[in-house]
C-alpha atoms as a PDB file:
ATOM      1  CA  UNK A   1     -13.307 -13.294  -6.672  1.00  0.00           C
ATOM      2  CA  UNK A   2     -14.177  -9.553  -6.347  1.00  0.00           C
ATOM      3  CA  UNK A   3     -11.472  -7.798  -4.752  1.00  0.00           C
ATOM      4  CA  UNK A   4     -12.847  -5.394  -1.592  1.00  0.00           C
ATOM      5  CA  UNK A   5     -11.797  -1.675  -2.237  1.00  0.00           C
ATOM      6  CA  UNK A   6      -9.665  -0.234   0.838  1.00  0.00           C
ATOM      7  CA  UNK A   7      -8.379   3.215   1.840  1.00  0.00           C
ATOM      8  CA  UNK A   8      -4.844   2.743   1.838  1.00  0.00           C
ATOM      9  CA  UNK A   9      -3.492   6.440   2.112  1.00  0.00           C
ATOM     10  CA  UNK A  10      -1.142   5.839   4.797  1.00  0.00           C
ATOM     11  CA  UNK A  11       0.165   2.278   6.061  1.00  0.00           C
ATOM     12  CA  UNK A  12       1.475   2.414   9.429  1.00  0.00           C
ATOM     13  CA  UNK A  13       3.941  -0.184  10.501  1.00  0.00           C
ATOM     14  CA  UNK A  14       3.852  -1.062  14.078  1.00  0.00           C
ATOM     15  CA  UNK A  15       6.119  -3.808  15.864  1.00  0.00           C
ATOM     16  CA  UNK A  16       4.298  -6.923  16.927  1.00  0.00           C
ATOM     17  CA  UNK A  17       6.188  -7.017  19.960  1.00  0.00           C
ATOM     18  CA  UNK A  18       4.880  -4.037  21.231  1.00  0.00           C
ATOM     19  CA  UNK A  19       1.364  -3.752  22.809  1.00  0.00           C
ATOM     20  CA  UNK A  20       1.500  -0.300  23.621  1.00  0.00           C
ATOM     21  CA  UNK A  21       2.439   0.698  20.413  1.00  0.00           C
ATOM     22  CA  UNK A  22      -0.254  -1.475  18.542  1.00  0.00           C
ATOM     23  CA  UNK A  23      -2.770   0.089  21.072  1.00  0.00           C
ATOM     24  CA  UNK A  24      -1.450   3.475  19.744  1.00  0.00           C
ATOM     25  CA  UNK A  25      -1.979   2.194  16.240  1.00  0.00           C
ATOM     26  CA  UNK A  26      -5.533   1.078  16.489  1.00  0.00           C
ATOM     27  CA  UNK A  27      -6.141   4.502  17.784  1.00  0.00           C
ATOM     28  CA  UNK A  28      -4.214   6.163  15.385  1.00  0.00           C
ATOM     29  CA  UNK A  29      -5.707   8.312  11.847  1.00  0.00           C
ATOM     30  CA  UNK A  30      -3.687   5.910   9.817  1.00  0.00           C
ATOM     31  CA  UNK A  31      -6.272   4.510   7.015  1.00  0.00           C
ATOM     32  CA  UNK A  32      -4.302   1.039   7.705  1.00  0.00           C
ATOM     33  CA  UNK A  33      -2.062  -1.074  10.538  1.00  0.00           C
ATOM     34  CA  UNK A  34       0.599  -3.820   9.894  1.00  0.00           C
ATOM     35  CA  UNK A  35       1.739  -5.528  12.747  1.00  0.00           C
ATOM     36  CA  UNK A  36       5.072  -6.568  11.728  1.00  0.00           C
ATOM     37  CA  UNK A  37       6.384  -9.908  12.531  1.00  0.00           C
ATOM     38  CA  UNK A  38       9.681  -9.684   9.892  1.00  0.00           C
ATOM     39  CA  UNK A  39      12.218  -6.396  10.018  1.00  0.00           C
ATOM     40  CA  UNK A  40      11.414  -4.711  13.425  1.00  0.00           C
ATOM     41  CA  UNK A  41      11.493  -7.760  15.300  1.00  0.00           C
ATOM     42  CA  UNK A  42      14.559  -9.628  16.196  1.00  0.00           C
ATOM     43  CA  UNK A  43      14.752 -13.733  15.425  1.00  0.00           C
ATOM     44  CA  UNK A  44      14.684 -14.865  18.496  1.00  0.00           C
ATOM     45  CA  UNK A  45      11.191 -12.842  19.563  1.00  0.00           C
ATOM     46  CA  UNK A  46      10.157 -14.238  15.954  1.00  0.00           C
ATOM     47  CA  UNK A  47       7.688 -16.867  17.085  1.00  0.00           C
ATOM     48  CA  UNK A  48       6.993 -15.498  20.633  1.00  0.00           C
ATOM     49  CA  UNK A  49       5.557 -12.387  18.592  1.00  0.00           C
ATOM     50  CA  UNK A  50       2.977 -13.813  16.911  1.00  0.00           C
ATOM     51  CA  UNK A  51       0.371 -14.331  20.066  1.00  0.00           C
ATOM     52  CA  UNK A  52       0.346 -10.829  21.255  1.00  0.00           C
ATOM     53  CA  UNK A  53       0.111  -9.416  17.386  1.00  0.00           C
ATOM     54  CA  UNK A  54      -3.188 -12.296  17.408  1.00  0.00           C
ATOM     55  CA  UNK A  55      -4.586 -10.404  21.051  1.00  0.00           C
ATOM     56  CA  UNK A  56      -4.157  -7.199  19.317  1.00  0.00           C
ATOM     57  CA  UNK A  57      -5.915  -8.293  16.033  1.00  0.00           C
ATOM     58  CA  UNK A  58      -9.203  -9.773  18.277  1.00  0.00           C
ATOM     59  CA  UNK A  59      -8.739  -7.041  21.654  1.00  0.00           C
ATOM     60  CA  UNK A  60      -8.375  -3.706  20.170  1.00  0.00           C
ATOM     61  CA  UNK A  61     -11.099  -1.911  18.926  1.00  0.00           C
ATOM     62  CA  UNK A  62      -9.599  -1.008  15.142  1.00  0.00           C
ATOM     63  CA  UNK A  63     -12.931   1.381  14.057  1.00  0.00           C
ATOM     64  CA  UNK A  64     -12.744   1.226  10.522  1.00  0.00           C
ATOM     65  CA  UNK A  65      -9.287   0.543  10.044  1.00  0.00           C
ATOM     66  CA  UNK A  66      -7.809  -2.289   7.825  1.00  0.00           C
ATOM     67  CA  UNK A  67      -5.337  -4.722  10.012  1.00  0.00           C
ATOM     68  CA  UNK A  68      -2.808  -6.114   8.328  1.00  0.00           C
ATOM     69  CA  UNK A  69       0.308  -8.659   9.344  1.00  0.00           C
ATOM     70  CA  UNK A  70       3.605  -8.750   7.720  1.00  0.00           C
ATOM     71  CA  UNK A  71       4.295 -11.947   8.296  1.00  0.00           C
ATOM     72  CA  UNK A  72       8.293 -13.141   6.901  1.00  0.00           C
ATOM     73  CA  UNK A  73       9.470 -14.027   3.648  1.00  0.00           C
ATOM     74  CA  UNK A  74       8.446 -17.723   1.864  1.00  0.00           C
ATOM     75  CA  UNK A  75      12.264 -18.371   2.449  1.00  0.00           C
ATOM     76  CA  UNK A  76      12.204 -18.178   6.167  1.00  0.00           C
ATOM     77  CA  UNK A  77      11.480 -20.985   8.712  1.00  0.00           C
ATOM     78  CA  UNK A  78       8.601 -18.756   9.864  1.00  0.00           C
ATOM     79  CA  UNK A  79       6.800 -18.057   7.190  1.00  0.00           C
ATOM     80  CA  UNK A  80       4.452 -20.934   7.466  1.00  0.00           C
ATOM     81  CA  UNK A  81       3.902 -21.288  11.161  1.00  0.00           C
ATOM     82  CA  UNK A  82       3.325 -17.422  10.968  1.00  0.00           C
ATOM     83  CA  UNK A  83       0.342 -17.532   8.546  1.00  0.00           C
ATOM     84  CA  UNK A  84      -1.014 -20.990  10.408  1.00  0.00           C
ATOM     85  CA  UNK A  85      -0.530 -19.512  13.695  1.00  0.00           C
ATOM     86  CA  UNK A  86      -2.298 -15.924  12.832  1.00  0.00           C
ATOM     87  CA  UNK A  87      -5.288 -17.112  11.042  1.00  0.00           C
ATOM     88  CA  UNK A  88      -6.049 -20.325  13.699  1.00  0.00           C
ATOM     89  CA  UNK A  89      -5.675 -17.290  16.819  1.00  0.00           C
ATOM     90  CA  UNK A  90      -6.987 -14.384  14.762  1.00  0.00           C
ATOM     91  CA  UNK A  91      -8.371 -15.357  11.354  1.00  0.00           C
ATOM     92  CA  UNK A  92     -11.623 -13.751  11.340  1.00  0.00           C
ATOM     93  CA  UNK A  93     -10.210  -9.945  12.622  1.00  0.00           C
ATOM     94  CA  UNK A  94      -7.421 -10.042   9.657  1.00  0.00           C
ATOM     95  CA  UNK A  95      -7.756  -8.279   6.290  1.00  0.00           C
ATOM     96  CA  UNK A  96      -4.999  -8.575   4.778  1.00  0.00           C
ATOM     97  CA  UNK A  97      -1.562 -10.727   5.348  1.00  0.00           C
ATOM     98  CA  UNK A  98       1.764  -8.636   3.736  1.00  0.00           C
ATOM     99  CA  UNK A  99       4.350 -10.727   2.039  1.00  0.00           C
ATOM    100  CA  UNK A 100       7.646  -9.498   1.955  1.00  0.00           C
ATOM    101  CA  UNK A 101      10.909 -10.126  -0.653  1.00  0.00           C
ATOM    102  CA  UNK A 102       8.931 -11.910  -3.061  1.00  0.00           C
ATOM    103  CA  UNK A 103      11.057 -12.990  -5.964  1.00  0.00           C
ATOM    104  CA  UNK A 104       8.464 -14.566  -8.244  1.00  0.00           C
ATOM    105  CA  UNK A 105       5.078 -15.549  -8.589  1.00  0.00           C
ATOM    106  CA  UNK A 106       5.677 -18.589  -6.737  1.00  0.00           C
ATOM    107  CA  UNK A 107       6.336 -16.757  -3.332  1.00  0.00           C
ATOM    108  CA  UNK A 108       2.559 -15.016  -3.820  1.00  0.00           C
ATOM    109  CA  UNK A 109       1.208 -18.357  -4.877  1.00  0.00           C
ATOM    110  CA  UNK A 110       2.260 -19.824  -1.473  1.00  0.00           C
ATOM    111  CA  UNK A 111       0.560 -17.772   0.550  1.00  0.00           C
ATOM    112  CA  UNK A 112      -2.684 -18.072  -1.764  1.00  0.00           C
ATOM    113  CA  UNK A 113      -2.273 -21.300  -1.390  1.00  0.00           C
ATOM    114  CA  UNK A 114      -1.588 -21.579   2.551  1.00  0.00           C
ATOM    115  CA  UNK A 115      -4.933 -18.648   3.323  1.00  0.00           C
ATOM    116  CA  UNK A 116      -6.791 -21.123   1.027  1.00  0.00           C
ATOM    117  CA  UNK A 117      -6.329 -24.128   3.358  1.00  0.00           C
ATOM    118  CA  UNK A 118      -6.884 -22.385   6.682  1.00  0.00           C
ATOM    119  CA  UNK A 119      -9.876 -20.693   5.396  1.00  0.00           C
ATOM    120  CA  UNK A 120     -11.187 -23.979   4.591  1.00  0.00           C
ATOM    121  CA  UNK A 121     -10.531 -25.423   7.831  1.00  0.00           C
ATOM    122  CA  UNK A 122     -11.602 -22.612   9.988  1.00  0.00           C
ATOM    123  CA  UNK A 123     -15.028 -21.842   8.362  1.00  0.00           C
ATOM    124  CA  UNK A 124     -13.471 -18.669   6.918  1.00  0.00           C
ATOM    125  CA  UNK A 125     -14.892 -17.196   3.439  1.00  0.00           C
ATOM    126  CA  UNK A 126     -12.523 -18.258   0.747  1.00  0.00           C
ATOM    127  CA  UNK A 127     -10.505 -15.676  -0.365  1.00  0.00           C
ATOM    128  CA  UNK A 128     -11.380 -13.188   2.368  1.00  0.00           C
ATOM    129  CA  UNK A 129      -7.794 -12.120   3.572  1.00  0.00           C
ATOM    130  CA  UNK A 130      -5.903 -10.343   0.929  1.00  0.00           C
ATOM    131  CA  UNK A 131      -2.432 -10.354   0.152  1.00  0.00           C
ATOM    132  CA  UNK A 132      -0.294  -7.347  -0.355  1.00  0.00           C
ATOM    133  CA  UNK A 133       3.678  -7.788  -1.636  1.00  0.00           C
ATOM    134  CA  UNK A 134       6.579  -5.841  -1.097  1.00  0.00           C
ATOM    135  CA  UNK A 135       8.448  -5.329  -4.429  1.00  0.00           C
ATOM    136  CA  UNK A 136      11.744  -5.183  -3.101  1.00  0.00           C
ATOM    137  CA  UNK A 137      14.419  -7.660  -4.616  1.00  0.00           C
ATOM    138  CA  UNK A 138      15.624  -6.835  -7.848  1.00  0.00           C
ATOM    139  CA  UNK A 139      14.036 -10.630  -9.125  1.00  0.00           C
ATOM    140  CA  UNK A 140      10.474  -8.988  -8.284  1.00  0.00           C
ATOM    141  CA  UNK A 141      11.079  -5.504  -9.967  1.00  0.00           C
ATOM    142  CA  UNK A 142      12.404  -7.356 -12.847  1.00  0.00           C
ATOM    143  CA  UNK A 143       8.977  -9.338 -12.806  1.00  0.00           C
ATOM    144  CA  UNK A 144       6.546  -6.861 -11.434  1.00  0.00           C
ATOM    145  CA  UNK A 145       4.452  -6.899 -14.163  1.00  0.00           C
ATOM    146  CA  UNK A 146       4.177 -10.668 -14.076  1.00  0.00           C
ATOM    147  CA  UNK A 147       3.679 -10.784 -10.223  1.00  0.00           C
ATOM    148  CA  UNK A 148       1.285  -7.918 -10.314  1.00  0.00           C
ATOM    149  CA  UNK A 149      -1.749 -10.157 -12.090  1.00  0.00           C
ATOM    150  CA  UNK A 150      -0.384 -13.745 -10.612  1.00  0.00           C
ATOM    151  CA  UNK A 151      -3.194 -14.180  -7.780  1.00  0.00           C
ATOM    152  CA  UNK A 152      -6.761 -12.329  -7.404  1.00  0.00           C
ATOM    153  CA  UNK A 153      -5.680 -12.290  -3.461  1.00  0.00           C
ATOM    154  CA  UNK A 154      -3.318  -9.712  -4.254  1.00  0.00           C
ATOM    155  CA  UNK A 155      -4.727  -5.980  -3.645  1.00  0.00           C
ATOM    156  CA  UNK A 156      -1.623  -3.844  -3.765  1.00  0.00           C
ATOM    157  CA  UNK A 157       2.169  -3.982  -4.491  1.00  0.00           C
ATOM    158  CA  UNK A 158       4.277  -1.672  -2.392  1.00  0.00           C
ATOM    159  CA  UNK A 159       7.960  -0.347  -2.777  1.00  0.00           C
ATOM    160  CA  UNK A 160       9.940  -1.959  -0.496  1.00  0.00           C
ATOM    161  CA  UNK A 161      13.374   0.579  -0.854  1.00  0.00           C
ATOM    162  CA  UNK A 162      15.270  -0.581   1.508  1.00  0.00           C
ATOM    163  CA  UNK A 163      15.898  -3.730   0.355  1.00  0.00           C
ATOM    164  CA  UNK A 164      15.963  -3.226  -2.761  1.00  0.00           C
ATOM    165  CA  UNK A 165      18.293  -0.526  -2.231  1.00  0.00           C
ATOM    166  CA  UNK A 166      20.616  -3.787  -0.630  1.00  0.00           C
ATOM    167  CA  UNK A 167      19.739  -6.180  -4.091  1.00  0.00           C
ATOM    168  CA  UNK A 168      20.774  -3.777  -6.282  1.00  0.00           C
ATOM    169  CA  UNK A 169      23.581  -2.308  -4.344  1.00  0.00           C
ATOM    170  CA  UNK A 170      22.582   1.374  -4.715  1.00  0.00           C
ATOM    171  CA  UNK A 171      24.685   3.224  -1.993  1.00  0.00           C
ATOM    172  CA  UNK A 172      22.000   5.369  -0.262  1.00  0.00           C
ATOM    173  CA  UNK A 173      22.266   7.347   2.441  1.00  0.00           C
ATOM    174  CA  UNK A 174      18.851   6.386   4.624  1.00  0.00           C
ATOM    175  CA  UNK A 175      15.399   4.289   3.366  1.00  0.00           C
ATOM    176  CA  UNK A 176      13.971   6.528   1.267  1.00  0.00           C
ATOM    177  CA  UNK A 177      16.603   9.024   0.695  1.00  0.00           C
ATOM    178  CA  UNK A 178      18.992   9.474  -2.093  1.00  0.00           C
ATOM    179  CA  UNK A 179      20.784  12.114  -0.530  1.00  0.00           C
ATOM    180  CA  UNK A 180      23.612  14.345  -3.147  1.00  0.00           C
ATOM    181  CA  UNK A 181      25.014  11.142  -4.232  1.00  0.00           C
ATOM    182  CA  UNK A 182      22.231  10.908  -7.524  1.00  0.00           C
ATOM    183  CA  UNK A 183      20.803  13.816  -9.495  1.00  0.00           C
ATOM    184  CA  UNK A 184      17.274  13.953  -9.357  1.00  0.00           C
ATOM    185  CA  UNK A 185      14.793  11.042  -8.149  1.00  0.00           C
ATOM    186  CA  UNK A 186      16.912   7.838  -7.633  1.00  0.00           C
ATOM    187  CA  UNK A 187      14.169   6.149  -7.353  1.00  0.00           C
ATOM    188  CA  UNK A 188      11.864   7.250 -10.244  1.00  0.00           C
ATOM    189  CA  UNK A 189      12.422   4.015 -12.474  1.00  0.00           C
ATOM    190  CA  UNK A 190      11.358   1.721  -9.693  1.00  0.00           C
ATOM    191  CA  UNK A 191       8.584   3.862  -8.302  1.00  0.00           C
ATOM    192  CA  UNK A 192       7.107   4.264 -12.502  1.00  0.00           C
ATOM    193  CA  UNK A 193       7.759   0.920 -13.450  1.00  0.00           C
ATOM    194  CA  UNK A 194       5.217  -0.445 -10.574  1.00  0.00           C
ATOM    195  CA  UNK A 195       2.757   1.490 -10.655  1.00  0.00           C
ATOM    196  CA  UNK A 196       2.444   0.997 -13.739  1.00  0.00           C
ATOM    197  CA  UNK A 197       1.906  -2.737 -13.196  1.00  0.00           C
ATOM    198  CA  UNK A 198      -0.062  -2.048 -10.692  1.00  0.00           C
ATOM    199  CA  UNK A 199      -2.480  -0.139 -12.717  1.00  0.00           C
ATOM    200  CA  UNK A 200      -2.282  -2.204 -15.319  1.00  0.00           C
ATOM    201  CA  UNK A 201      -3.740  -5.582 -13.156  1.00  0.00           C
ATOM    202  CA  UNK A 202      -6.259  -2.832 -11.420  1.00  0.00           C
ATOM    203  CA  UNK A 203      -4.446  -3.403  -7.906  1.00  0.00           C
ATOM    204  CA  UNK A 204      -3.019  -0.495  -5.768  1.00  0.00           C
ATOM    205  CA  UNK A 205       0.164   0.829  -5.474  1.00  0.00           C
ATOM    206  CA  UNK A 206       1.956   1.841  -2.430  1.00  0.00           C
ATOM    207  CA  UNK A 207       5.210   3.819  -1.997  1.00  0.00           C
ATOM    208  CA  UNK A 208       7.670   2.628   0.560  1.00  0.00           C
ATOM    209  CA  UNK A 209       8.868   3.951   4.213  1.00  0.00           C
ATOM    210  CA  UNK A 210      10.993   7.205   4.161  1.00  0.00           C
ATOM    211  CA  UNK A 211      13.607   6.845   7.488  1.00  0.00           C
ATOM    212  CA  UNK A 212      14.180  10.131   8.454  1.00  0.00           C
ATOM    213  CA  UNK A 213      10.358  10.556  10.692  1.00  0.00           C
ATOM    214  CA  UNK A 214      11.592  14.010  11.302  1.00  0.00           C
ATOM    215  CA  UNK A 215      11.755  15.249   8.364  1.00  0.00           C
ATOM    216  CA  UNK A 216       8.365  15.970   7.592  1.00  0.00           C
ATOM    217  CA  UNK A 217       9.462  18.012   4.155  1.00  0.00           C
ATOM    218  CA  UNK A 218      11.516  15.188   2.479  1.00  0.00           C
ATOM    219  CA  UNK A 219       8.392  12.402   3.229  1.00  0.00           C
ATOM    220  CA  UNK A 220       5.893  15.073   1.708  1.00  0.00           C
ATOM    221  CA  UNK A 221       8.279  15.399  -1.104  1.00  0.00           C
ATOM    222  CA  UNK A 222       8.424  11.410  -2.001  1.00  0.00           C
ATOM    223  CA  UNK A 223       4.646  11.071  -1.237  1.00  0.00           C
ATOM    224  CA  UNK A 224       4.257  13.679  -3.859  1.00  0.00           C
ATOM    225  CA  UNK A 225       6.179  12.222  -6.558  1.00  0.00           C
ATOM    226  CA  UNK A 226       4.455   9.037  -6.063  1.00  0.00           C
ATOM    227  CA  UNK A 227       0.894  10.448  -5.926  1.00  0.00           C
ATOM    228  CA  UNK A 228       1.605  12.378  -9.083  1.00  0.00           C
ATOM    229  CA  UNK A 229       2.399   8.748 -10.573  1.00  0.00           C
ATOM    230  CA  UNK A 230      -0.608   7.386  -9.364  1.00  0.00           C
ATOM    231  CA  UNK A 231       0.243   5.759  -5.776  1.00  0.00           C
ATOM    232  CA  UNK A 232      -2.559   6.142  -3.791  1.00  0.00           C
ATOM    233  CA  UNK A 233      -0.730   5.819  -0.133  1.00  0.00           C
ATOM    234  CA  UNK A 234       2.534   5.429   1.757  1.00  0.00           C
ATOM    235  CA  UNK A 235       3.948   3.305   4.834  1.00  0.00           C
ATOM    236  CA  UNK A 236       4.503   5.324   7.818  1.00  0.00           C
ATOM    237  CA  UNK A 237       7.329   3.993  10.001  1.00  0.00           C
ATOM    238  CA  UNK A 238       6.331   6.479  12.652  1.00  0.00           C
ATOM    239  CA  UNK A 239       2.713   8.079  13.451  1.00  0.00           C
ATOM    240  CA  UNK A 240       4.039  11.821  12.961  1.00  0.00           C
ATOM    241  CA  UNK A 241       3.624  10.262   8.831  1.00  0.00           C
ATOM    242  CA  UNK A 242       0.490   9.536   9.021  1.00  0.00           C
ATOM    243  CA  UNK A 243      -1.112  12.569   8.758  1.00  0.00           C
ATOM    244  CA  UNK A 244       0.788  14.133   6.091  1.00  0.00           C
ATOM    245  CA  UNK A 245      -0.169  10.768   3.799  1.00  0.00           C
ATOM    246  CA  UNK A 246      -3.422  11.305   4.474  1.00  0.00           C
ATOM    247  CA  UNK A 247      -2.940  14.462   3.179  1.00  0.00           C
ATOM    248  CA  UNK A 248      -0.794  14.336   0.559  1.00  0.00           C
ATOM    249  CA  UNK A 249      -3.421  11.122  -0.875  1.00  0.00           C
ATOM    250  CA  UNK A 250      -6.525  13.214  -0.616  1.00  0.00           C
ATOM    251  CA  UNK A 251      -7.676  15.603  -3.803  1.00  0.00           C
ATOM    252  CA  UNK A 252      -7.766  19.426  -2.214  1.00  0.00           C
ATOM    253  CA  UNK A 253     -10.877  20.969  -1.877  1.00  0.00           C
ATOM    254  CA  UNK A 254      -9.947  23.306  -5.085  1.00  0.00           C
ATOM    255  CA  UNK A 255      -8.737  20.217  -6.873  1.00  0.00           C
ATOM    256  CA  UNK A 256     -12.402  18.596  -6.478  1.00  0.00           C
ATOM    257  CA  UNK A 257     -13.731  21.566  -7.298  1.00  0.00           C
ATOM    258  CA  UNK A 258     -11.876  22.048 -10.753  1.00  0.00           C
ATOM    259  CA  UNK A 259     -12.577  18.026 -11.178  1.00  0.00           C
ATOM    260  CA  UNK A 260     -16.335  18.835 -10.871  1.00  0.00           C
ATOM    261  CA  UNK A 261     -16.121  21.777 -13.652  1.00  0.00           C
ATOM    262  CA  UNK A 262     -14.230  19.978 -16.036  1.00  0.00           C
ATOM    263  CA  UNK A 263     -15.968  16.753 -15.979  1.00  0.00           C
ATOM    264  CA  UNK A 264     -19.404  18.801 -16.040  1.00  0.00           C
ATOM    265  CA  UNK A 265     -17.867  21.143 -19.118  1.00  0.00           C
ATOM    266  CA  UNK A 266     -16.779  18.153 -21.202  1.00  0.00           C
ATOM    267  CA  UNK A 267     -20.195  16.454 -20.659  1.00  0.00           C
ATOM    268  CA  UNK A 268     -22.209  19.461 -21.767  1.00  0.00           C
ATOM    269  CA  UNK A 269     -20.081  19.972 -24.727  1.00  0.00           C
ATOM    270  CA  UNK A 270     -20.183  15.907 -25.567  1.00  0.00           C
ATOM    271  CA  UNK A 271     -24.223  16.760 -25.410  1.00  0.00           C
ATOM    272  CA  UNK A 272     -24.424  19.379 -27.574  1.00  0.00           C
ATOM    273  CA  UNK A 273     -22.306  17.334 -30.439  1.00  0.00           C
ATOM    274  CA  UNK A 274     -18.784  18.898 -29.398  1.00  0.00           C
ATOM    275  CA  UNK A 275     -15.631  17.137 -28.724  1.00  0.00           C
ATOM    276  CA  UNK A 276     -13.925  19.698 -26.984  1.00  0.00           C
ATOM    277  CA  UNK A 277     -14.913  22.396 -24.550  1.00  0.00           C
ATOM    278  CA  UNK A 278     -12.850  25.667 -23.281  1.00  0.00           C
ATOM    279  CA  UNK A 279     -13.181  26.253 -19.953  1.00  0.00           C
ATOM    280  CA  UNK A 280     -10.268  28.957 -18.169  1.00  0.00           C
ATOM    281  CA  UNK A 281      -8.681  29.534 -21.274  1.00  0.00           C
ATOM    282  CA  UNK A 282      -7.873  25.918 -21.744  1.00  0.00           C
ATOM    283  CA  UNK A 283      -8.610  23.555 -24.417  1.00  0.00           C
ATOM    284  CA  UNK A 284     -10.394  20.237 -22.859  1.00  0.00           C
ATOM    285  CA  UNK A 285     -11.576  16.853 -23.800  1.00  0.00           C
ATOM    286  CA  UNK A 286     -12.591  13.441 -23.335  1.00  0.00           C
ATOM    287  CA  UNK A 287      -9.158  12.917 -21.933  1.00  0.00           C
ATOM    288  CA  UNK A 288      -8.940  15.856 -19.577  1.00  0.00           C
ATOM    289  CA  UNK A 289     -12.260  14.959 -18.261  1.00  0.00           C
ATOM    290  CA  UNK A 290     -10.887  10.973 -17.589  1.00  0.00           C
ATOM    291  CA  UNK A 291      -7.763  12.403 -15.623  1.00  0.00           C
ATOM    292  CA  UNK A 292     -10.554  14.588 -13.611  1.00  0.00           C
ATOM    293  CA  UNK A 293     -12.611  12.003 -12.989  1.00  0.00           C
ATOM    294  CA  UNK A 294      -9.960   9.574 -11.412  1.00  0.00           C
ATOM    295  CA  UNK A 295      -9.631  13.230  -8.840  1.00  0.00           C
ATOM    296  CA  UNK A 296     -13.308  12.670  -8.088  1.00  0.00           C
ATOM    297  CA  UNK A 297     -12.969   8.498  -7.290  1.00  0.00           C
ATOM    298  CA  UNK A 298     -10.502   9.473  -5.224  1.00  0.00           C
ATOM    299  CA  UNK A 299     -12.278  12.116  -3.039  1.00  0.00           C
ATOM    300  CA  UNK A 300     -15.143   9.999  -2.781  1.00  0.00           C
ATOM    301  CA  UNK A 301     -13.471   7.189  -1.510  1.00  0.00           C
ATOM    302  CA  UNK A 302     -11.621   9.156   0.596  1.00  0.00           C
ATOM    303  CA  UNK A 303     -14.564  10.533   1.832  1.00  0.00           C
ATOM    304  CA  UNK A 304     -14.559  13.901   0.703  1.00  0.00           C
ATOM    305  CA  UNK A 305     -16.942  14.308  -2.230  1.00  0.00           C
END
């Protein structure tokens, strides 16, 4: 199964009990939309949610957009009916289903498992929905690496820090915000350690929601630690986020440019029988002109080169 590359700069979450807001989201920037059946919607709207989420999926026009549902956990009573309901009303207009608090492979195998089945029964190409996972118990960081290569469904793992901040008892202040109470980025180990297993199993990494919508500085701050790391998008819990994801995600026109001189430098020198090149005073290699290249991927699938 060849996994189907997606633009997944910014991730905008968007309650599934609210059809104006999902009509906002389908005409929203946001490279993305989940339409949340789990946190932002209370138990008892639970099941009645999933219908107009489905009308959304098959009524709006979504352009280019990837749709997404996060459906609840494997250890809620809706988990099953929410996948089963989704894909009989909607199946063919969904990309991608979101699990969240996975613990273990088992909770991702599941879901595999359950998309399998329907996609049989509906006529639906197998393995044509994708699965994305909130890493957000301290089980799944403690197994992210395992979890990360468990199922060729899965496409992306995504920091879940409000939860986790809950499993592991860290005393935060807001989702996404350390506050004064730790020096430095509390959340550094956490963010590293999965995207590095992301990498690693060639899936994407996401960094989680950031509260505080008005304060633009603080989400452009997280967004660029994570982007440095090698995230390549962030959830948006409100639309004001989206655009500076999108943004923050996206190599600057001066960074393509260097990317283009480097790589082109290096290559020149590699045909002439050089190893390195100077180019600006600096010494660069093979190695400089892989970290360049990864700039130019991105642009280009971003759209900009």
């Amino acid at each position: 199964m060849s996994r189907s590359f997606r633009l997944r700069r910014s991730e905008l979450s968007t309650p599934g009990t609210s059809p104006k807001m999902m009509a906002g989201a389908a005409a929203s920037p946001a490279d993305l939309v989940f339409l949340d059946l789990e946190d932002s919607v209370a138990p008892d709207q639970k099941e009645g949610a999933r219908r107009p989420v489905a009308e959304a999926l098959t009524g709006l026009d979504w352009g280019t957009k990837t749709k997404a549902v996060r459906i609840n956990g494997t250890h809620t009573r809706w988990c099953h009916d929410d996948v089963v309901e989704i894909l009989d009303a909607a199946g063919p207009a969904l990309d991608v289903i979101i699990v969240p608090k996975v613990k273990a492979p088992r909770d991702v195998w599941f879901i595999d498992t359950l998309l399998t089945q329907r996609e049989m029964k509906l006529g639906l190409p197998i393995g044509g929905i994708g699965i994305e996972v909130l890493i957000e118990e301290t089980e799944a960081l403690a197994r992210v690496e395992e979890i990360a290569r468990c199922c060729e469904r899965l496409e992306a793992l995504i920091l879940g820090v409000g939860d986790l901040s809950a499993s592991q008892g860290i005393r935060a202040g807001h989702i996404g915000g350390g506050g004064d109470r730790y020096p430095g980025d509390m959340w550094h180990y956490a963010r590293n350690r999965m995207i590095v297993a992301a990498r690693a199993a060639g899936i994407d990494a996401i960094d989680g929601p950031y509260a505080n919508f008005k304060d633009e500085e603080g989400y452009r701050r997280e967004a660029g630690w994570s982007a440095t790391l090698g995230a390549v998008g962030k959830w948006a819990i409100h639309p004001s986020q989206i655009a500076p994801a999108n943004e923050v995600y996206s190599p600057t026109e001066r960074e393509i440019t260097q990317a283009r001189a480097v790589v082109a430098a290096v290559r020149e020198a590699e045909a002439a029988g050089a190893g390195a090149a100077s180019l600006n005073g600096m010494m660069i290699d093979a190695a400089t002109a892989r970290i360049f290249e990864t700039v130019l991927t991105r642009a280009e699938q971003a759209g900009l080169a």
